[in-house]
C-alpha atoms as a PDB file:
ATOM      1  CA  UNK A   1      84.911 107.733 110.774  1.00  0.00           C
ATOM      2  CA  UNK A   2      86.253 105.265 113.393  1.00  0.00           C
ATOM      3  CA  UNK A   3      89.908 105.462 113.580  1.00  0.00           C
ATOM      4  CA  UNK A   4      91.614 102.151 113.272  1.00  0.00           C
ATOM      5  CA  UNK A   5      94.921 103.601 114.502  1.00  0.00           C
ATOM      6  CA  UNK A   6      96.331 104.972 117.367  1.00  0.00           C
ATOM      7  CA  UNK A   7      99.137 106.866 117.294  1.00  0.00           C
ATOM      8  CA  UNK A   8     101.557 107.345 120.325  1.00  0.00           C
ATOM      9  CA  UNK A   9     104.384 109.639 120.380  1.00  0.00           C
ATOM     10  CA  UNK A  10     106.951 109.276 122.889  1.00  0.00           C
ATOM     11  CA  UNK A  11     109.588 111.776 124.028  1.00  0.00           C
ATOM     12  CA  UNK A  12     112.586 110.442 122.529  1.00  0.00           C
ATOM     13  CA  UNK A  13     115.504 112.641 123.446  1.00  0.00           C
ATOM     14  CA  UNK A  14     114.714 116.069 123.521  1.00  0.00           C
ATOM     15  CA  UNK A  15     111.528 119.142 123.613  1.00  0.00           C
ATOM     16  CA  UNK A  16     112.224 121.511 121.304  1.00  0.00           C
ATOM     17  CA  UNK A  17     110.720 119.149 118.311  1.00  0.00           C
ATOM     18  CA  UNK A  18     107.706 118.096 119.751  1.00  0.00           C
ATOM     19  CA  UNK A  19     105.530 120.763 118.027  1.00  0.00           C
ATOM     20  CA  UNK A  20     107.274 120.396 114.628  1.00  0.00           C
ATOM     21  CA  UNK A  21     106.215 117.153 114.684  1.00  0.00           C
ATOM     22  CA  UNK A  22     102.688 117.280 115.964  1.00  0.00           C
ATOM     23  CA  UNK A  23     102.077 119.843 112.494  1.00  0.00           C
ATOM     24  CA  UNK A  24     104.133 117.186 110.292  1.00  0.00           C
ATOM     25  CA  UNK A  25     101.243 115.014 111.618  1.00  0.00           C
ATOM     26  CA  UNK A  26      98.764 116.670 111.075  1.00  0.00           C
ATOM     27  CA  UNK A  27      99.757 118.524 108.059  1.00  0.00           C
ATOM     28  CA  UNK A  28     100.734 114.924 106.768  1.00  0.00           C
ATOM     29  CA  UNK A  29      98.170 112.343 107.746  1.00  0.00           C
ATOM     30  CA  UNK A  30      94.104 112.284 106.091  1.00  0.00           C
ATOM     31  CA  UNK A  31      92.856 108.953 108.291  1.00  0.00           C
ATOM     32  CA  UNK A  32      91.107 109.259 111.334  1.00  0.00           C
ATOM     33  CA  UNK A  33      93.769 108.424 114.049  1.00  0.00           C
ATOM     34  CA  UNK A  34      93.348 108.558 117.725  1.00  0.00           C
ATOM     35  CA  UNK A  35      96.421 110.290 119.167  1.00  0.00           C
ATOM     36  CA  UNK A  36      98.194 109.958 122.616  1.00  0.00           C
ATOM     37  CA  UNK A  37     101.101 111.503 124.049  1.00  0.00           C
ATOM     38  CA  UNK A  38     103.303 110.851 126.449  1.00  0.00           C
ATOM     39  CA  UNK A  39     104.452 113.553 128.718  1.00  0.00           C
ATOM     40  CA  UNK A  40     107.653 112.478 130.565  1.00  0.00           C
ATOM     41  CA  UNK A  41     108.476 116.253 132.628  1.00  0.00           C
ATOM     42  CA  UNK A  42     107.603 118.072 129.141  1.00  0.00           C
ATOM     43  CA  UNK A  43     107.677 121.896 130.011  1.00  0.00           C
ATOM     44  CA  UNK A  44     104.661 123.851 130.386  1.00  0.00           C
ATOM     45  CA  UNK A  45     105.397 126.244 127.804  1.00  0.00           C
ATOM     46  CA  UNK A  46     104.883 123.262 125.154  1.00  0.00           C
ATOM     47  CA  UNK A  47     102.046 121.655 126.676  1.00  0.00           C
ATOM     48  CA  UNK A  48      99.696 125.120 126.930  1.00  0.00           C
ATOM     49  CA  UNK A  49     100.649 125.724 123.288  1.00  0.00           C
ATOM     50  CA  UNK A  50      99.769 122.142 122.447  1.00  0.00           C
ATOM     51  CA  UNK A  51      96.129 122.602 124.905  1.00  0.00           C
ATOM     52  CA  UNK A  52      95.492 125.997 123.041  1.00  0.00           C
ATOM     53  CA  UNK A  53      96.252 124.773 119.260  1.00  0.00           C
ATOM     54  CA  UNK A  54      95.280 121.025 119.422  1.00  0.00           C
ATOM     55  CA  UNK A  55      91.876 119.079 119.708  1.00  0.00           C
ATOM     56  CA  UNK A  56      91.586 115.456 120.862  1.00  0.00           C
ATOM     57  CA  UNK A  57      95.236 114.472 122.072  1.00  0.00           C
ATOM     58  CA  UNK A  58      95.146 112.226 125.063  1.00  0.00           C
ATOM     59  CA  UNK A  59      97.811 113.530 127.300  1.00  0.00           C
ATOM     60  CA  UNK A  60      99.290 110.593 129.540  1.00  0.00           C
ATOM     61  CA  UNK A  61     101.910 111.341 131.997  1.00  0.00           C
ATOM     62  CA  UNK A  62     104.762 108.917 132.470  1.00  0.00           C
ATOM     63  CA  UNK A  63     107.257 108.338 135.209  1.00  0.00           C
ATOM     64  CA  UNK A  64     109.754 107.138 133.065  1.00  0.00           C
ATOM     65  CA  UNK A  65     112.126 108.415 130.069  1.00  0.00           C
ATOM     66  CA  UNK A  66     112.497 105.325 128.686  1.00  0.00           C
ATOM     67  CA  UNK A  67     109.967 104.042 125.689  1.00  0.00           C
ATOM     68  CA  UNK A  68     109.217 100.556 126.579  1.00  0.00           C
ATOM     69  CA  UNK A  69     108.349 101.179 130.450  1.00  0.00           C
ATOM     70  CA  UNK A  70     106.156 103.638 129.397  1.00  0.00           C
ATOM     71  CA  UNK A  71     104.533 101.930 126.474  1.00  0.00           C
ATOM     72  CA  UNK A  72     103.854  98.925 128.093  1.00  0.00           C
ATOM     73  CA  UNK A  73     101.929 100.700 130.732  1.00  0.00           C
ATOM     74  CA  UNK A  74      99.703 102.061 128.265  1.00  0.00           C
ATOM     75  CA  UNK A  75      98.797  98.539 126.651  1.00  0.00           C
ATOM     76  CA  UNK A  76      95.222  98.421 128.822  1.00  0.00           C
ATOM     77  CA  UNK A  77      94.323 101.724 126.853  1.00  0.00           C
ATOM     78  CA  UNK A  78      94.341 100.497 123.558  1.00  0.00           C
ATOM     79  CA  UNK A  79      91.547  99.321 121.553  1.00  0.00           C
ATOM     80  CA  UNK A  80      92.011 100.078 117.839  1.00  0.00           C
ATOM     81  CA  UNK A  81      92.915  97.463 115.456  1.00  0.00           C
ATOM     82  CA  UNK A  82      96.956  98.849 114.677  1.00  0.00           C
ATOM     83  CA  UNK A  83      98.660 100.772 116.998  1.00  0.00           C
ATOM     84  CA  UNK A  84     101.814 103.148 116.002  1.00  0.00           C
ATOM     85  CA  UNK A  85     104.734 104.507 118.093  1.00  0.00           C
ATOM     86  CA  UNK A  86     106.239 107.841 117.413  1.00  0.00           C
ATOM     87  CA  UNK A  87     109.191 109.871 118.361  1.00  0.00           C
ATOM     88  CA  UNK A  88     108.861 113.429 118.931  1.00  0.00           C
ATOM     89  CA  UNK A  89     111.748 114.506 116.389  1.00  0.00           C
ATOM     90  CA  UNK A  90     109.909 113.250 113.460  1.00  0.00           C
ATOM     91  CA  UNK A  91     108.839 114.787 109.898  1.00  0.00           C
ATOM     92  CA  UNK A  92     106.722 113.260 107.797  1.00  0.00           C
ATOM     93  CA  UNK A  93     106.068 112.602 103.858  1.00  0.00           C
ATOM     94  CA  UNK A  94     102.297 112.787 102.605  1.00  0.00           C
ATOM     95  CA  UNK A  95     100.788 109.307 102.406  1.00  0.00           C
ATOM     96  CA  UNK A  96     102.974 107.853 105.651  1.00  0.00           C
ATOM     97  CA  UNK A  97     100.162 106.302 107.026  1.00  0.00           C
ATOM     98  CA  UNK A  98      98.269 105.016 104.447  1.00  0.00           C
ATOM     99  CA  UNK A  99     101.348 102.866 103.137  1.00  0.00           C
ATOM    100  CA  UNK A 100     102.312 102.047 106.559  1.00  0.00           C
ATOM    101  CA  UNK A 101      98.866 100.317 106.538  1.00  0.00           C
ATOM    102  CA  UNK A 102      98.826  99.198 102.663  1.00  0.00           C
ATOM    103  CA  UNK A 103     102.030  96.841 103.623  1.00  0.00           C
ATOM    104  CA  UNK A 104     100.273  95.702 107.024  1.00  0.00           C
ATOM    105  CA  UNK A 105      97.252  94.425 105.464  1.00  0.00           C
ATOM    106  CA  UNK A 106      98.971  93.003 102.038  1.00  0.00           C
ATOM    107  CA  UNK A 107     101.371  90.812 103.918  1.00  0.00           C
ATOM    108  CA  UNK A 108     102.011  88.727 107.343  1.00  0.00           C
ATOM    109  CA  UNK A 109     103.667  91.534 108.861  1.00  0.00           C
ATOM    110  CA  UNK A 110     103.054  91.685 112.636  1.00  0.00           C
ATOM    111  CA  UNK A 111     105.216  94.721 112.509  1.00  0.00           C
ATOM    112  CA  UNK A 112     106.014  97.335 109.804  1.00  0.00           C
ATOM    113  CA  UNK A 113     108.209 100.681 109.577  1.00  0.00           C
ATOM    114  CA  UNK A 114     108.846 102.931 106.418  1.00  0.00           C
ATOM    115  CA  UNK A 115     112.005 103.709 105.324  1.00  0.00           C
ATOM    116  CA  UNK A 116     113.889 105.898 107.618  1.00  0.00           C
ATOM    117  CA  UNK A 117     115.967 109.176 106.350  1.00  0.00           C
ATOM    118  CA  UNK A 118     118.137 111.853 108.275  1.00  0.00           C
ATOM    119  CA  UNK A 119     120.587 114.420 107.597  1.00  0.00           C
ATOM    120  CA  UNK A 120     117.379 115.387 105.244  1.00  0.00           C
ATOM    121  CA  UNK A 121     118.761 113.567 101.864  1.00  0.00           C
ATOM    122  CA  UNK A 122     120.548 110.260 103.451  1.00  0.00           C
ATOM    123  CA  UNK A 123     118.995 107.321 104.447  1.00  0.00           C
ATOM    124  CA  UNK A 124     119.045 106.047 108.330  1.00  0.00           C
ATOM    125  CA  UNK A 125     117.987 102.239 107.304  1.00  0.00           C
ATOM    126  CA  UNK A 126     115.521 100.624 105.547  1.00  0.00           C
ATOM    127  CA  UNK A 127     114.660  97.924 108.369  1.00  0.00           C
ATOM    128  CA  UNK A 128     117.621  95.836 109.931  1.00  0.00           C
ATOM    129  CA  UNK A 129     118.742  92.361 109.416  1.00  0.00           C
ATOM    130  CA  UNK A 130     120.105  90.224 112.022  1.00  0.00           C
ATOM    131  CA  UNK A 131     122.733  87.918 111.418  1.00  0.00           C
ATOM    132  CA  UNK A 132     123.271  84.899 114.025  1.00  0.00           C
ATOM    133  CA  UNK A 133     126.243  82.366 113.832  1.00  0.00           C
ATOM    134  CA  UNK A 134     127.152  79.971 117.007  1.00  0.00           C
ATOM    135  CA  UNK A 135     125.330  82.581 119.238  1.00  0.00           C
ATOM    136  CA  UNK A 136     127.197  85.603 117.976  1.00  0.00           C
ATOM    137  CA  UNK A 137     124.635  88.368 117.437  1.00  0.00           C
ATOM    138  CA  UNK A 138     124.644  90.958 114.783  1.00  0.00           C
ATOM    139  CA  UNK A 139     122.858  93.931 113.357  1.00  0.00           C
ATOM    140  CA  UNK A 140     122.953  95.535 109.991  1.00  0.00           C
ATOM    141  CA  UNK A 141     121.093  98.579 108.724  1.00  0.00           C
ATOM    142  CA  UNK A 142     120.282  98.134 105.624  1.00  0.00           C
ATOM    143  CA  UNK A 143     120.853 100.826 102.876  1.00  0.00           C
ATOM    144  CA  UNK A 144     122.384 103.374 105.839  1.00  0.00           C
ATOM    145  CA  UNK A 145     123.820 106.390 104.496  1.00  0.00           C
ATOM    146  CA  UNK A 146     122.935 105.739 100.968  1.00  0.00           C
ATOM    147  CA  UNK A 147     121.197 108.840  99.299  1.00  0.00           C
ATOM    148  CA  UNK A 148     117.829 108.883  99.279  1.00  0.00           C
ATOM    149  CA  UNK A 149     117.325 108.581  95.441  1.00  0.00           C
ATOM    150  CA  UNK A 150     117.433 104.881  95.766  1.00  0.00           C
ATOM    151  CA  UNK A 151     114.545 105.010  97.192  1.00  0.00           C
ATOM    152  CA  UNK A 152     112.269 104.787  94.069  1.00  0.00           C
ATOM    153  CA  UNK A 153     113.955 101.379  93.132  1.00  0.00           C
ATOM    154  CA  UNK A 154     113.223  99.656  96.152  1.00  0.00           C
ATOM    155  CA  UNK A 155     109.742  97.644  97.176  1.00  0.00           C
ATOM    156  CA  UNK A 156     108.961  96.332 100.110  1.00  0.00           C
ATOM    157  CA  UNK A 157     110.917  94.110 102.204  1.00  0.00           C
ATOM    158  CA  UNK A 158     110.926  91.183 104.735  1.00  0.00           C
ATOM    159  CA  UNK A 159     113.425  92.769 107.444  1.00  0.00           C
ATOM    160  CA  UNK A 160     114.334  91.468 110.765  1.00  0.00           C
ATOM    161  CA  UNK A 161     113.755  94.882 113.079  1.00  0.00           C
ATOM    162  CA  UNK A 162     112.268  98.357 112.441  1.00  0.00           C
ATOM    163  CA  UNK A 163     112.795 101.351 115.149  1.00  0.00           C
ATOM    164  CA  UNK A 164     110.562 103.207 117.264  1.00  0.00           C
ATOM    165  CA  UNK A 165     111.669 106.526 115.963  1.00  0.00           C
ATOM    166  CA  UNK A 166     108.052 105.323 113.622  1.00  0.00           C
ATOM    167  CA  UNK A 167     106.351 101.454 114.162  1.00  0.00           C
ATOM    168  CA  UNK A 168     103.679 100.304 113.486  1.00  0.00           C
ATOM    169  CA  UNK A 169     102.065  96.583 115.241  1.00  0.00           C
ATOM    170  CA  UNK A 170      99.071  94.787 115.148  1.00  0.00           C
ATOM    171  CA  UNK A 171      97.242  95.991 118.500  1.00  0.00           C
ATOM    172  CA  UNK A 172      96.256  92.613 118.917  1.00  0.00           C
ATOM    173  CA  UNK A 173     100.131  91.228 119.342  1.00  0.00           C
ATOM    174  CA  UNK A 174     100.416  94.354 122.188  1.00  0.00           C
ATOM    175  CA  UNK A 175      98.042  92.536 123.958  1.00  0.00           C
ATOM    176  CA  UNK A 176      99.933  88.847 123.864  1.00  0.00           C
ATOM    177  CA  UNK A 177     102.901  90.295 126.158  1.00  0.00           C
ATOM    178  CA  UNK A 178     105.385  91.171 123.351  1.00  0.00           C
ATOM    179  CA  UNK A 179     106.892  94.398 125.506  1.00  0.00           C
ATOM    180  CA  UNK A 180     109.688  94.045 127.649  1.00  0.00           C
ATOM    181  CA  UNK A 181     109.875  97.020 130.061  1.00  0.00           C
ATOM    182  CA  UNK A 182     112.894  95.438 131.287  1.00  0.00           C
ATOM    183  CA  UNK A 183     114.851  96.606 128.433  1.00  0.00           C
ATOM    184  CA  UNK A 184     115.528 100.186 128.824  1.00  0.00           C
ATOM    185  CA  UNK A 185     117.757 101.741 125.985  1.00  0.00           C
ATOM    186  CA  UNK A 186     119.300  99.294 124.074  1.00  0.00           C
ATOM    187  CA  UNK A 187     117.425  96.490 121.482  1.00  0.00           C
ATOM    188  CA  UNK A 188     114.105  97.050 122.966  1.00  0.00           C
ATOM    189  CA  UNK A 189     112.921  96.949 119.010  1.00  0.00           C
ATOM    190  CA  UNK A 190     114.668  94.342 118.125  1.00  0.00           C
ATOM    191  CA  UNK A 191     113.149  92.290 121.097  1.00  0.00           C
ATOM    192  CA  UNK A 192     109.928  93.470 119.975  1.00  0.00           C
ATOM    193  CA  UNK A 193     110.676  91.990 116.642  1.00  0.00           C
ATOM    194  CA  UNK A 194     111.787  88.666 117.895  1.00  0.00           C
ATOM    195  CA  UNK A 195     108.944  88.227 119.868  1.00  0.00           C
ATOM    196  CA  UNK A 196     106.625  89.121 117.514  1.00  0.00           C
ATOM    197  CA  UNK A 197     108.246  86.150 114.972  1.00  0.00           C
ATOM    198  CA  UNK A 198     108.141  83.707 117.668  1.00  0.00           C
ATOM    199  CA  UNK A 199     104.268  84.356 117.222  1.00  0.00           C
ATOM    200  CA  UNK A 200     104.202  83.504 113.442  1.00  0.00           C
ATOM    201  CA  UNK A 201     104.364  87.107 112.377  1.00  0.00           C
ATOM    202  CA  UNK A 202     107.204  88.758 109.930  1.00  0.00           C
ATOM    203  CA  UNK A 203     108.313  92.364 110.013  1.00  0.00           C
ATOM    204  CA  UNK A 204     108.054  94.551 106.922  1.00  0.00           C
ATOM    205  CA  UNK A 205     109.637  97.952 105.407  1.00  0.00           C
ATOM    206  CA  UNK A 206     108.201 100.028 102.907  1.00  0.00           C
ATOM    207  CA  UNK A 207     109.270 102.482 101.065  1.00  0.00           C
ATOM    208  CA  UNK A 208     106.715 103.785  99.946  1.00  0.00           C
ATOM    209  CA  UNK A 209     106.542 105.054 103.447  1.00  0.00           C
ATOM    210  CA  UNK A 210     108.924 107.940 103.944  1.00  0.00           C
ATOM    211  CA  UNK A 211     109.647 109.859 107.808  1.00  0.00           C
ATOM    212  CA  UNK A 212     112.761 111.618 108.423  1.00  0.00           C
ATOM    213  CA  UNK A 213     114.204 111.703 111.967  1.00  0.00           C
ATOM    214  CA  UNK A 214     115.597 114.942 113.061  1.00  0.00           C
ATOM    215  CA  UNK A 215     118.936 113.925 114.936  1.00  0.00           C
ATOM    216  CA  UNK A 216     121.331 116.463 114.824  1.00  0.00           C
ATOM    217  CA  UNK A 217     119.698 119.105 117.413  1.00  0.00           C
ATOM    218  CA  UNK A 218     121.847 121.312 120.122  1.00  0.00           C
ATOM    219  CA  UNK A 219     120.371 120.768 123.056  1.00  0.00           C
ATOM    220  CA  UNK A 220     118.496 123.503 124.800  1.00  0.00           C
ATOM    221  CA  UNK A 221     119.404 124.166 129.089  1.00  0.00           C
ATOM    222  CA  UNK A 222     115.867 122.452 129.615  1.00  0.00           C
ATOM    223  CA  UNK A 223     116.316 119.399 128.027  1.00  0.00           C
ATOM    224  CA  UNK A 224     119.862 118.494 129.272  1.00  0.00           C
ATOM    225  CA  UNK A 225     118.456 116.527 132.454  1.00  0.00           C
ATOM    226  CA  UNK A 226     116.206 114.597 129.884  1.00  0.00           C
ATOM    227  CA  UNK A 227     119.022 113.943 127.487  1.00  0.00           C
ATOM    228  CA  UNK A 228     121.028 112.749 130.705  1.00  0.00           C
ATOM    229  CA  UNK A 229     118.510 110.917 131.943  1.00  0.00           C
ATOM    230  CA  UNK A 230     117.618 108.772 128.495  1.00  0.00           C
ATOM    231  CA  UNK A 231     121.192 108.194 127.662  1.00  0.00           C
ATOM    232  CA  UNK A 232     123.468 105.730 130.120  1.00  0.00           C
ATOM    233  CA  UNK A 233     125.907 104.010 129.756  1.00  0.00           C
ATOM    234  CA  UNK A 234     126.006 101.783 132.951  1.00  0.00           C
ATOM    235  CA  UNK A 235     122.253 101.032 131.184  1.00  0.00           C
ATOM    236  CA  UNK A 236     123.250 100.511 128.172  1.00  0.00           C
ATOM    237  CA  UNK A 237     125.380  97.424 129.189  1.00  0.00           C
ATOM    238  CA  UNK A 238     122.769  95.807 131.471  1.00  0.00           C
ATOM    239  CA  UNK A 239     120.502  95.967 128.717  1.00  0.00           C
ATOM    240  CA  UNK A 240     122.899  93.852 126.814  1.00  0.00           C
ATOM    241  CA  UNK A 241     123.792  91.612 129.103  1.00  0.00           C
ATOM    242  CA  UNK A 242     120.043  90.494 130.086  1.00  0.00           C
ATOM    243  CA  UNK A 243     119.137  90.541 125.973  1.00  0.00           C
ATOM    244  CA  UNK A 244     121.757  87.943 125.658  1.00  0.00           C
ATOM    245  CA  UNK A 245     120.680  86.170 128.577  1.00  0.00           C
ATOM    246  CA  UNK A 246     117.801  86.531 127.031  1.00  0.00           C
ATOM    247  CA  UNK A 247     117.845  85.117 124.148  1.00  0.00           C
ATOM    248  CA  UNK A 248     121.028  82.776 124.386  1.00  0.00           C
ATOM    249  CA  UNK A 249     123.242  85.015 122.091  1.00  0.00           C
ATOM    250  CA  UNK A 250     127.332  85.517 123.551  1.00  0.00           C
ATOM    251  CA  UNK A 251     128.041  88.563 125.709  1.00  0.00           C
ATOM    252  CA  UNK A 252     130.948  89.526 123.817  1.00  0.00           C
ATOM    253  CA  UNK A 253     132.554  91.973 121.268  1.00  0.00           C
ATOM    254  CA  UNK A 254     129.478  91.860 118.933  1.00  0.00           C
ATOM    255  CA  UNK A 255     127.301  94.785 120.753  1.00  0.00           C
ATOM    256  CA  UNK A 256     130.814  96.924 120.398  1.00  0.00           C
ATOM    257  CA  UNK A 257     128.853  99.335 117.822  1.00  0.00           C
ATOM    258  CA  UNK A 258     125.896 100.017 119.969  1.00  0.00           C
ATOM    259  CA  UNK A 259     128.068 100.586 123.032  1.00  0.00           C
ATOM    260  CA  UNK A 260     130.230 102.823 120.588  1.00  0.00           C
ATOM    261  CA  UNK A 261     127.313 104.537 120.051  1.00  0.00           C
ATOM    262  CA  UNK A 262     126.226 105.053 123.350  1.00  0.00           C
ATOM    263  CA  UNK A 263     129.210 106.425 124.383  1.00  0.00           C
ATOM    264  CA  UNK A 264     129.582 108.830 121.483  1.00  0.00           C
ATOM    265  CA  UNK A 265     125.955 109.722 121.401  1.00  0.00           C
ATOM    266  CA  UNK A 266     126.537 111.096 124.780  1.00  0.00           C
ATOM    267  CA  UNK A 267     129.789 112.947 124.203  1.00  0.00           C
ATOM    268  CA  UNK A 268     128.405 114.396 121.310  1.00  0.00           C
ATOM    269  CA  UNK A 269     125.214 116.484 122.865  1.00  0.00           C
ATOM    270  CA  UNK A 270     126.886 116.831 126.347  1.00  0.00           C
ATOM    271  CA  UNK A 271     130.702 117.339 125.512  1.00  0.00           C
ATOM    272  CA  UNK A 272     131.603 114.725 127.953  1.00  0.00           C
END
């Protein structure tokens, strides 16, 4: 069977998942897929396991930590008709894909994401909504920390973001310039989004679709640098500034939670 899918996964912020993942995959997903992963400095140790145990990953090493650099470098390489970006910290439900794919092909949805859960029981967001008044930007994740018993009430959703812990896009729109690799760390999604709707095409959620993101790993001694290296905040806030610029939205008070997070986010893995 041709696969009509290819599936990326990035190195988000952290090693020690990657191979968890890769079996939630596999263990997880009956279409044909092509896979590719990015190696940004991954440690040999992981990458002989993955050459001894796995068949048909394409390996592609990256220069950068940061998703959308690398991403959009890859664009050339892709030929199949959806293409979906991973995280390495990333379990998986049975039937991921194939709803992923039901909501693609049942509505105008350039882009579509499942519903998001963490902390195992709690929900992360079921897509994001974006709220503009006189320039002022702001983001809202829908449904976050609500248990995840809610989910078999909801259906799927127009939204105005998904995240690229788990994405999927019409390869297609890849091709039409939609990536930014000037936008490191912070709203490189959301961008994504945007640009994708200035193109005539909506973003979905389904829940029917269910990953969970594992966030709430100590940090091994190898994967400090690459935790340091992902995470900045002198980044963080020239991402902001040229996303406003951007777009034409204030530079003000409104990105306070995302620099909040930053700024904790750090602190909390590297007791800073």
């Amino acid at each position: 069977m041709v696969a009509t899918i290819t599936i990326v996964m990035n190195i988000r912020e952290n090693y020690s998942q990657t191979i968890k993942t890769i079996e939630s995959l596999i263990k997880n997903t009956t279409l044909s897929y092509r896979f590719i992963f990015i190696d940004y400095k991954v440690p040999e140790f992981i990458k002989t396991y993955m050459n001894h145990h796995y068949k048909n990953i394409e390996i592609i090493i990256s220069d950068s930590p940061y998703p959308s650099k690398t991403l959009y470098n890859i664009i050339p390489m892709l030929n199949t008709t959806y293409t979906l970006f991973l995280d390495n910290n990333i379990l998986f439900n049975p039937f991921w894909l194939e709803k992923l794919i039901e909501c693609m092909e049942t509505t105008n949805a350039g882009i579509v994401g499942p519903i998001y859960l963490f902390n195992k029981n709690e929900i992360h967001m079921f897509g994001g909504d974006i709220t503009i008044t006189n320039n002022n930007f702001m983001e809202n994740h829908y449904l976050i920390h609500q248990d995840k018993k809610i989910i078999r009430k909801l259906k799927p959703r127009k939204c105005s973001f998904v995240e690229y812990h788990c994405l999927m896009i019409r390869t297609e729109l890849l091709k039409q310039n939609v990536l930014d690799p000037s936008l490191l760390m912070i709203h490189e999604h959301i961008d994504l989004s945007l640009k994708v709707k200035d193109l005539g095409y909506d973003t979905y959620v389904t829940p029917y679709s269910v990953i969970e993101y594992v966030n709430d790993v100590k940090l091994n001694d190898y994967e400090i640098e690459l935790f340091k290296e992902r995470w900045n905040v002198d980044i963080a806030e020239k991402d902001i500034e040229y996303f406003c610029k951007k777009w034409g939205f204030n530079y003000n008070t409104s990105f306070d939670n995302v620099r909040n997070f930053v700024k904790t986010h750090i602190k909390k893995y590297l007791h800073i």
